[in-house]
Protein backbone atom coordinates (compact mmCIF):
# COMPACT_ATOMS: atom_id res chain seq x y z
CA UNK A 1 75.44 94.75 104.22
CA UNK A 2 74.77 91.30 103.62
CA UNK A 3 72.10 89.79 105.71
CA UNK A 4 73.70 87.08 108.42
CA UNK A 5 73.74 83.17 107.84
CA UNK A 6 74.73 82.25 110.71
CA UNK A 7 73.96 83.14 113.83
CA UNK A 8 76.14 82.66 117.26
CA UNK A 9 74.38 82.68 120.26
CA UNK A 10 76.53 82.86 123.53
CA UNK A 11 75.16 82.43 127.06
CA UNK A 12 77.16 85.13 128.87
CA UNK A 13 79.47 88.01 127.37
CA UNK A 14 82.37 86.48 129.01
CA UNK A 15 82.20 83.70 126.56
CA UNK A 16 83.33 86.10 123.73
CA UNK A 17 86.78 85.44 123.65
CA UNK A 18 86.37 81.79 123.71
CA UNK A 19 83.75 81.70 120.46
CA UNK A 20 86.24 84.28 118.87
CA UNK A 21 87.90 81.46 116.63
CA UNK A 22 84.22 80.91 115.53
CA UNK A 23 83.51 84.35 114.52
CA UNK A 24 87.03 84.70 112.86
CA UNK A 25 86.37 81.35 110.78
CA UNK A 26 83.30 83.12 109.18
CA UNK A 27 84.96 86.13 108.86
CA UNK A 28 87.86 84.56 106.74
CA UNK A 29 85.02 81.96 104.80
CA UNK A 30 83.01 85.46 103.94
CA UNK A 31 80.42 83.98 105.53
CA UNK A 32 77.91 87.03 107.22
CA UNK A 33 77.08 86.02 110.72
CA UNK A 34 75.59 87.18 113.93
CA UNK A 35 76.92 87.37 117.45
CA UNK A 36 74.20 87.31 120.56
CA UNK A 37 74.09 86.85 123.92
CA UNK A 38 71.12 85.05 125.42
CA UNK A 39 70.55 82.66 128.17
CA UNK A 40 68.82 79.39 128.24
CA UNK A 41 68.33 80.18 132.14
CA UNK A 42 68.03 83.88 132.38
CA UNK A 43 66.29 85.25 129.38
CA UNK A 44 64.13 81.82 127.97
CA UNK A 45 61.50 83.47 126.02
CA UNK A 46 64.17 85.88 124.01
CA UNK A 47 66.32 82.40 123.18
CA UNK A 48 63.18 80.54 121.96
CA UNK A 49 61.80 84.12 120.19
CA UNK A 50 65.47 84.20 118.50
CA UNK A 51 65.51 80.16 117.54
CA UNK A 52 61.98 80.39 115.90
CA UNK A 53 62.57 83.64 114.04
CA UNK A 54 65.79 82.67 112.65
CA UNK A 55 64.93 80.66 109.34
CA UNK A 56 62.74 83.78 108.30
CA UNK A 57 65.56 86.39 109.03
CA UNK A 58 67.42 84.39 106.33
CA UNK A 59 69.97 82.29 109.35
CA UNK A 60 71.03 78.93 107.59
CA UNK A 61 72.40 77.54 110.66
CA UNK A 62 72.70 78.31 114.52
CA UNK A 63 75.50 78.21 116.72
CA UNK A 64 74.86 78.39 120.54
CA UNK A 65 77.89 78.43 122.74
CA UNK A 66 77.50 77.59 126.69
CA UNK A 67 79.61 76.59 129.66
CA UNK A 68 79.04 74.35 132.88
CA UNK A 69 74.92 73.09 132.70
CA UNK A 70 75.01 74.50 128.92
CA UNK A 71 71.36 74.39 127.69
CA UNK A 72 71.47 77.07 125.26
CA UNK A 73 72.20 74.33 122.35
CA UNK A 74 69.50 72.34 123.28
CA UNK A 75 66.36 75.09 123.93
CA UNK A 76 67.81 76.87 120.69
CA UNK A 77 67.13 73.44 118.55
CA UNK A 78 63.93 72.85 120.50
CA UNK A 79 62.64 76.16 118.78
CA UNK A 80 63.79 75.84 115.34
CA UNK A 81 64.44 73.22 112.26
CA UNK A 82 67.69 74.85 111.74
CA UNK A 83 70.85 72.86 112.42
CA UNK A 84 72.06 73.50 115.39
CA UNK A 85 75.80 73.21 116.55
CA UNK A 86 76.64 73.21 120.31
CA UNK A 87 80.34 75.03 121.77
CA UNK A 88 80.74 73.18 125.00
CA UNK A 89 82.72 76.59 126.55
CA UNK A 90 85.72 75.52 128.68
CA UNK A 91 85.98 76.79 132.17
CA UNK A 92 83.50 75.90 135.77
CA UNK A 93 84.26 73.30 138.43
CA UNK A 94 84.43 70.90 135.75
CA UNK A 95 86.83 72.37 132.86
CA UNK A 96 84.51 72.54 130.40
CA UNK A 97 83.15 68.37 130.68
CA UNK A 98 80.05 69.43 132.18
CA UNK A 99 79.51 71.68 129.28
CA UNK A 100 80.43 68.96 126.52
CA UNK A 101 78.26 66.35 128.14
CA UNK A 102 74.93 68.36 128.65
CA UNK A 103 75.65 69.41 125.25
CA UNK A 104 76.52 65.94 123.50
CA UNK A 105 73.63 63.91 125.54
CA UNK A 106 70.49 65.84 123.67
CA UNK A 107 66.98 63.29 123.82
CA UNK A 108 66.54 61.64 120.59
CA UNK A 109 64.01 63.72 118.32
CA UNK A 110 65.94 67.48 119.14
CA UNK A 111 69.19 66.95 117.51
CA UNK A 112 72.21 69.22 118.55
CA UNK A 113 75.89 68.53 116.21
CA UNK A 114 78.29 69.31 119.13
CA UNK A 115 82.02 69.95 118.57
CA UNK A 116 85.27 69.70 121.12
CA UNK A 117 85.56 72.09 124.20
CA UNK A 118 87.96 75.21 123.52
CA UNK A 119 88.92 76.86 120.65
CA UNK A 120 89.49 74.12 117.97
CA UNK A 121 85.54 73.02 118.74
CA UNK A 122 84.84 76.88 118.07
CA UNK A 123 86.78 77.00 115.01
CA UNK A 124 85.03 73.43 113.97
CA UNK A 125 81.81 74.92 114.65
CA UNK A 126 82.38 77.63 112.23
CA UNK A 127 83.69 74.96 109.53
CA UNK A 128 80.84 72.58 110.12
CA UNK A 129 78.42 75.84 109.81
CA UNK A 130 79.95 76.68 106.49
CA UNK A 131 79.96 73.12 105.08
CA UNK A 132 75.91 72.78 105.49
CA UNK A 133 75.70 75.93 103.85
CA UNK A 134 78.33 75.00 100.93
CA UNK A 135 76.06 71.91 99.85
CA UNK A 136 73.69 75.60 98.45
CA UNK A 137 76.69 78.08 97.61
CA UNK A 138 79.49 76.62 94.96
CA UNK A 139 81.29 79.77 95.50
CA UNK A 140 81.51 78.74 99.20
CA UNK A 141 82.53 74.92 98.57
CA UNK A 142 85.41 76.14 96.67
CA UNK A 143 86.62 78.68 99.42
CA UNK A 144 86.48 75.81 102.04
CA UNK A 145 88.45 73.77 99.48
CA UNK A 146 91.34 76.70 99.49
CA UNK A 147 90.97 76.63 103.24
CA UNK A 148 91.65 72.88 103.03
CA UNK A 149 94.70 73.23 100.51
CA UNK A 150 95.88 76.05 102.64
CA UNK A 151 95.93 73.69 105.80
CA UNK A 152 97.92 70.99 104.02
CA UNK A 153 100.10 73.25 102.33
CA UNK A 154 100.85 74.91 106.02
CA UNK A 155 101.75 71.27 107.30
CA UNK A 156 104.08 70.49 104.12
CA UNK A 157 105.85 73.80 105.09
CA UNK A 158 106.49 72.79 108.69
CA UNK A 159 107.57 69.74 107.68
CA UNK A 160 109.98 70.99 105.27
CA UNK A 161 110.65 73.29 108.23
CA UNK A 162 111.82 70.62 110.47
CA UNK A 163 113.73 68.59 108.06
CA UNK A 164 115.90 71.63 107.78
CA UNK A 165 116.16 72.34 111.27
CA UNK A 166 117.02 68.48 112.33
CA UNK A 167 119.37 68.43 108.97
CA UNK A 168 117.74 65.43 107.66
């Protein structure tokens, strides 16, 4: 089994279904990944262990997916010089805002890419994962080209679709 590139981090087990469009983006890019959970709050020392070990376990690039104060981003990239992408997880008092904007507003110097809240971010998270890695692997650049012709072909279809339907 080939060792993981990526590695998604997840503050709480409940967040599983939410990161799922991440995990099924890799899945479908052949892209080897790994799925933790670990809390910025609750277990510190194994998060920073995990962040700094990383880059020697062969991880390319770290996702870290967190809801309502959402830290997990931000102490993973304080522990490595991996890329980092933050999940802002939907839900909380605040729908998933909170999340986004302790994940977005990182101090300069301890950079953190962050996508949208909800699944598209998750799925863009995966993508944005699989693009640093492409600019290494060919063979990956030209499945995330297919994935791109595949998305416009799927929006010529629909289009087609609804000229049929309207009878235009």
């Amino acid at each position: 089994m080939e060792k993981p590139k990526v590695a998604i981090l997840m503050g709480s087990k409940s967040d599983a279904e939410k990161i799922k469009p991440a995990v099924d983006t890799l899945n479908d890019l052949q892209i080897p990944c790994a799925v933790r959970v670990m809390s910025a709050h609750r277990t510190p020392a194994k998060v920073a262990e995990f962040a700094g070990n990383a880059e020697a376990e062969g991880i390319q690039v770290l996702i870290a997916a967190a809801g309502m104060a959402a830290h997990l981003a931000g102490v993973v990239a304080a522990h490595t010089m991996l890329p980092v992408i933050g999940i802002p997880v939907q839900g909380g008092a605040l729908n998933g805002l909170d999340a986004l904007l302790a994940t977005v507003q990182m101090p300069g110097g301890i950079p953190v890419g962050t996508t949208a809240i909800g699944g598209a971010g998750a799925k863009n998270a995966a993508l944005l994962a699989a693009r640093i890695i492409a600019l290494q692997d060919k063979e990956l650049r030209q499945r995330l080209q297919k994935d791109r012709e595949n998305q416009e072909d799927s929006v010529s279809q629909a289009d087609q679709s609804l000229q049929q339907e309207l009878g235009l």
